[in-house]
Structures are given as structure tokens and as C-alpha cells.
Protein backbone atom coordinates (compact mmCIF):
# COMPACT_ATOMS: atom_id res chain seq x y z
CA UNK A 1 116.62 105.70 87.53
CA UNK A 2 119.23 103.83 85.22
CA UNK A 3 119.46 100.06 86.63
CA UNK A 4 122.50 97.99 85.71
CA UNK A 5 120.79 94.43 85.64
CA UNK A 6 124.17 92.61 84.95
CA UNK A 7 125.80 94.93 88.18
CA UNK A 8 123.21 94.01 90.60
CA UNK A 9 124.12 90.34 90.24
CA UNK A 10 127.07 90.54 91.18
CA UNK A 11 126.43 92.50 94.28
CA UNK A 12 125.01 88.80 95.93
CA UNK A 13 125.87 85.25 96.21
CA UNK A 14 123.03 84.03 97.71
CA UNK A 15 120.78 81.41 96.07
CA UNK A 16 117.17 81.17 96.41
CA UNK A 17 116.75 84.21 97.96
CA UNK A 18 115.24 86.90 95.78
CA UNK A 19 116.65 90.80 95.85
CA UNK A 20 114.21 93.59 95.02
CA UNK A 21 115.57 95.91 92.46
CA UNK A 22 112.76 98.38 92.31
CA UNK A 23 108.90 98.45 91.86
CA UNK A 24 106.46 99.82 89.21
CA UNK A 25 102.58 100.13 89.61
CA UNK A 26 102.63 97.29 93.21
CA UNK A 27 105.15 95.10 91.21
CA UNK A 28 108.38 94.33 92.41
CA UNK A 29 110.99 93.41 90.26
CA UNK A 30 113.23 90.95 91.83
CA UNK A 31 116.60 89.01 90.84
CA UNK A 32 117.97 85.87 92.13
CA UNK A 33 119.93 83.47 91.92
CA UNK A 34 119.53 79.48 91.53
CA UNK A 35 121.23 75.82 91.57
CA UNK A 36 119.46 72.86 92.39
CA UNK A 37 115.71 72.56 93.24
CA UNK A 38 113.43 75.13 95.55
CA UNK A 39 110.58 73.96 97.09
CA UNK A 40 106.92 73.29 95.49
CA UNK A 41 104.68 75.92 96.59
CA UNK A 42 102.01 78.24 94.74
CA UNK A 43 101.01 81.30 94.68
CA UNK A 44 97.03 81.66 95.66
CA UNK A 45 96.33 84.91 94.61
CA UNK A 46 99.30 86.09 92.03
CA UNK A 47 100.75 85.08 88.89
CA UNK A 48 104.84 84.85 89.00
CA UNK A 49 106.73 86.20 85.78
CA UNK A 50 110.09 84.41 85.12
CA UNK A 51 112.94 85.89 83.05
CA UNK A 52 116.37 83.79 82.84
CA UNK A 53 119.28 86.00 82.62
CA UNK A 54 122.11 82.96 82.66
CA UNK A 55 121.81 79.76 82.96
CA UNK A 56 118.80 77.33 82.52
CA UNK A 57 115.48 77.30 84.87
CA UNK A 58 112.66 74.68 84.57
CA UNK A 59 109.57 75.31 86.67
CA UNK A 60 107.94 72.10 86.87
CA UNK A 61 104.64 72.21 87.17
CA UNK A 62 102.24 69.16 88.01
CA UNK A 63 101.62 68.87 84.61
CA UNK A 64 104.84 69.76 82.55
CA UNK A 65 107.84 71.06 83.02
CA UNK A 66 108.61 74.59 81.19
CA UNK A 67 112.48 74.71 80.35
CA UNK A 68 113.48 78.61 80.08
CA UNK A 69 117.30 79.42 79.13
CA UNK A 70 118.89 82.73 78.82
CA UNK A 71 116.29 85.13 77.06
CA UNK A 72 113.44 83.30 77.61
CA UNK A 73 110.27 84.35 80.06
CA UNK A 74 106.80 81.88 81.63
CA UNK A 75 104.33 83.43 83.44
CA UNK A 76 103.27 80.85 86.40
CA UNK A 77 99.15 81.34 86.79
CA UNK A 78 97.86 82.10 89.81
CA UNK A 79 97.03 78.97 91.80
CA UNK A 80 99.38 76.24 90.08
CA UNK A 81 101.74 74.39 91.64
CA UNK A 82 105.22 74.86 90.66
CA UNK A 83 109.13 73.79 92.02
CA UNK A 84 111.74 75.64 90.25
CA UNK A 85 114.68 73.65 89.25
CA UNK A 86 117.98 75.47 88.35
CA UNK A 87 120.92 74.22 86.87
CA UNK A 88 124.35 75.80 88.50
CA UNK A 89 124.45 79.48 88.79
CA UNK A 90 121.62 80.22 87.27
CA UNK A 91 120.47 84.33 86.96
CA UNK A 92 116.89 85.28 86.53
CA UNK A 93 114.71 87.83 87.48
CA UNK A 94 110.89 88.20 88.89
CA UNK A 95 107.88 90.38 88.47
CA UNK A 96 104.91 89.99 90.91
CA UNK A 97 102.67 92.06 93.01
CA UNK A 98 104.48 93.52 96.30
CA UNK A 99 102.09 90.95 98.24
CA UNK A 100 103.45 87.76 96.98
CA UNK A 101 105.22 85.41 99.24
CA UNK A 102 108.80 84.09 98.57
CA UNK A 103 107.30 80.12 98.34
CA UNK A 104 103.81 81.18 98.65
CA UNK A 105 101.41 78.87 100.29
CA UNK A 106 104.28 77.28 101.75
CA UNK A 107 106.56 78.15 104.80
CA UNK A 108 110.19 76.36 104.87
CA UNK A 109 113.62 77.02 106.04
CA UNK A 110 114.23 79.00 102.93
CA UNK A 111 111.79 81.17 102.98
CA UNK A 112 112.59 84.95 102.87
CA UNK A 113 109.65 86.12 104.65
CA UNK A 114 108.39 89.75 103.09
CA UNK A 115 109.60 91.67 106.26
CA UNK A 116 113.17 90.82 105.13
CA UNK A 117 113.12 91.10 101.55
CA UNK A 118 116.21 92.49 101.04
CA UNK A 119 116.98 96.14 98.03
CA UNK A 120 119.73 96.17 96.43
């Protein structure tokens, strides 16, 4: 199935709160969008794959900070601490195993808990 990346963006207004698009092997490939700073957190058990769309997202990490803008893609390791940090309407998408969680090791008032991830 034909996905229009660009068309599922604007289906949302949201921030911080990541919509699956559609899966491939026990990935998920999510969008979402950002402004201003998340939460730290890590992922024990997963690696995170970040790919800005619009905008510009820096995932700080304990011991840099990565700066991605439009085009550009990090892979977060399993295990390391990271806060994204987006600057106003910033578009990116995702790719991790179904089991990750939203922020990880960490639960907080924003996060989207896997039994309401949301398709679109």
C-alpha cells in the first residue's frame, strides 16, 4: 500500500504523541510531531531510529547532543539516555520494534501508553 508521508501529517496536530503509519517485519513506523523538549527516558531493550521530515530535532544524549534537520536520520542505541528537543513544528518519523514504549523506562503525563497508540 502507497503511503502519502507528507498527507499523514497533516491529518494530526498533536505533539509528542507518535501515530503509527504501518509496520514491516515487528517494526512500526511512526510520525510525530514536536516543539519544545520531551522527557529523558531510554529505551532498555530497543534501539530508536529518527528521521526529521521538517524542522530541526536534537536528541541530547548524556554525552552529546545529535542535531538532525530535514533529511537527516540517528539511530538512539539501546540503553542510552536521551531527551528529544524540537524546535517549533517540527515533523519526523520513527522506526522501532512494536514493543517499544512511547518514553521507555519512564512513565509521565505524556506518555501514550501502547494500548492507545493511535493508526492513522
Amino acid at each position: 500500500m502507497k503511503i502519502n508521508i507528507k498527507e499523514k501529517f497533516s491529518l494530526f496536530s498533536e505533539e509528542w504523541t507518535p501515530k503509527i503509519i504501518t509496520q514491516s517485519n515487528g517494526q512500526l513506523v511512526k510520525i510525530a510531531k514536536g516543539s519544545g523538549e520531551l522527557v529523558w527516558h531510554k529505551h532498555v531493550n530497543e534501539d530508536e531510529l529518527f528521521i526529521v521530515f521538517k524542522g530541526e530535532l536534537t536528541l541530547q544524549l548524556k554525552t552529546e547532543n545529535i542535531v538532525l534537520s530535514e533529511g537527516e536520520m540517528y539511530v538512539v542505541p539501546k540503553g542510552v539516555e536521551h531527551c528529544p528537543i524540537a524546535k517549533d513544528d517540527t515533523h519526523f518519523m520513527m522506526i522501532e520494534p512494536a514493543s517499544t514504549a512511547h518514553t521507555g523506562d519512564l512513565e509521565s503525563d505524556v506518555t501514550v501508553s501502547s494500548n492507545n497508540q493511535e493508526w492513522i
